[in-house]
Protein backbone atom coordinates (compact mmCIF):
# COMPACT_ATOMS: atom_id res chain seq x y z
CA UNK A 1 0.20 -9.40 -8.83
CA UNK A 2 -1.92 -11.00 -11.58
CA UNK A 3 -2.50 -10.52 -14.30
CA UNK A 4 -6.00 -10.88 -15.67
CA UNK A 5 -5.11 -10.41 -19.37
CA UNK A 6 -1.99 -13.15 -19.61
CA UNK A 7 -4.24 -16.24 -20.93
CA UNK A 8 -1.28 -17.18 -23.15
CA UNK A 9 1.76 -19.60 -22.08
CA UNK A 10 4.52 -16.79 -21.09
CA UNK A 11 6.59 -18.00 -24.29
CA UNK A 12 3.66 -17.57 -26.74
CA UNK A 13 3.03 -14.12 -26.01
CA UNK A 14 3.62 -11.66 -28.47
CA UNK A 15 5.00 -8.13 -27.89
CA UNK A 16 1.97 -6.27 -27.73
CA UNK A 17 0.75 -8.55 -25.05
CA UNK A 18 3.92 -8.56 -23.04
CA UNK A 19 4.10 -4.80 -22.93
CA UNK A 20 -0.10 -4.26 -22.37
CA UNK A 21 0.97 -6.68 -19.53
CA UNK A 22 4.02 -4.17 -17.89
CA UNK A 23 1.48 -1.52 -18.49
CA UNK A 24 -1.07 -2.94 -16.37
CA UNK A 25 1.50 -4.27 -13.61
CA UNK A 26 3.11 -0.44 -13.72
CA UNK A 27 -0.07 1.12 -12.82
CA UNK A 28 -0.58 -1.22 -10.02
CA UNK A 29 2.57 -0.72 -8.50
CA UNK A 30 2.23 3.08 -8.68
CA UNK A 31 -1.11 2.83 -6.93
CA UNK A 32 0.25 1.06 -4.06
CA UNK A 33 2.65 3.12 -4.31
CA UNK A 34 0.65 6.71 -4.14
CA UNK A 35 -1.33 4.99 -0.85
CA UNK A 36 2.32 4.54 0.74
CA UNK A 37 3.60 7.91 0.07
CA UNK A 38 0.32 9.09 1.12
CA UNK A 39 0.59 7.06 4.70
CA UNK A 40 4.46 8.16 4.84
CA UNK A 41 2.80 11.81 4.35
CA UNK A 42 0.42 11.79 7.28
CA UNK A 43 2.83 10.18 9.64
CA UNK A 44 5.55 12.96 8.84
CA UNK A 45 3.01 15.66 8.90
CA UNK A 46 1.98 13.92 13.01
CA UNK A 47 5.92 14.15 13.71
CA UNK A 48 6.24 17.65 12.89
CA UNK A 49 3.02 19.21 14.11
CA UNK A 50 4.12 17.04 17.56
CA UNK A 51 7.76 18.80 17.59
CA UNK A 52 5.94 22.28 17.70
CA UNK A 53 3.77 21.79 20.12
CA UNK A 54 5.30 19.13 22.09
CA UNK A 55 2.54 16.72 22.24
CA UNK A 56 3.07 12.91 21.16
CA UNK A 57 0.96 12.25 18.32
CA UNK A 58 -2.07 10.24 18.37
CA UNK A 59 -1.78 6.71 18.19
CA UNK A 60 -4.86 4.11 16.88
CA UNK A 61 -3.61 1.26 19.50
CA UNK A 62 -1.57 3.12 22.71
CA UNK A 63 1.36 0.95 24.42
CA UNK A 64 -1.56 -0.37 27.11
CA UNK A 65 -4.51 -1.55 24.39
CA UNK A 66 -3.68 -3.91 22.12
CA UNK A 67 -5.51 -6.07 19.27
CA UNK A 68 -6.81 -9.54 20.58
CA UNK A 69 -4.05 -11.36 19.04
CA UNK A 70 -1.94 -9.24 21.81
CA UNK A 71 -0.24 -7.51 18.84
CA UNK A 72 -0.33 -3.44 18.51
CA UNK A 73 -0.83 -3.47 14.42
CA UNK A 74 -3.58 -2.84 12.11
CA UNK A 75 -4.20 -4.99 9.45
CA UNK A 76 -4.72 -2.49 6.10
CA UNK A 77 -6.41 -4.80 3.42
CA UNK A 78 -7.35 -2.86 0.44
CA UNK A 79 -10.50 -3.28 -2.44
CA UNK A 80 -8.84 -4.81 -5.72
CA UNK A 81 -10.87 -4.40 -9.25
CA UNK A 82 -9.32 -8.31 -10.21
């Protein structure tokens, strides 16, 4: 992750900076974080809607289709604000 504020050599930086710095990489890392649990979430809530009612859940690529690079993931690219 960078860091847009860190414009000082790493062993110049005072205090302040360093921990402004952790503060911005913290809240980074907990917003990735939030859009994993969130994924983990949905996926859990597919798996045990499908164990009621016995029905597979829904898949975005099924075992025949896959991508043109012959692989059956999505690439999930997300908007930054650096």
């Amino acid at each position: 992750i960078a860091i847009a504020t860190a414009k000082q050599p790493a062993g110049h930086m005072s205090r302040k900076q360093m921990i402004d710095d952790l503060k911005v990489v913290s809240t980074a890392l907990g917003d990735k974080k939030q859009l994993v649990d969130r994924v983990i979430q949905a996926l859990e809530d597919e798996e045990a809607a499908a164990a009621e009612t016995g029905v597979e859940p829904s898949h975005a690529n099924p075992a025949n289709e896959t991508d043109k690079e012959g692989g059956d993931t999505e690439e999930f690219v997300e908007d930054s604000d650096e």
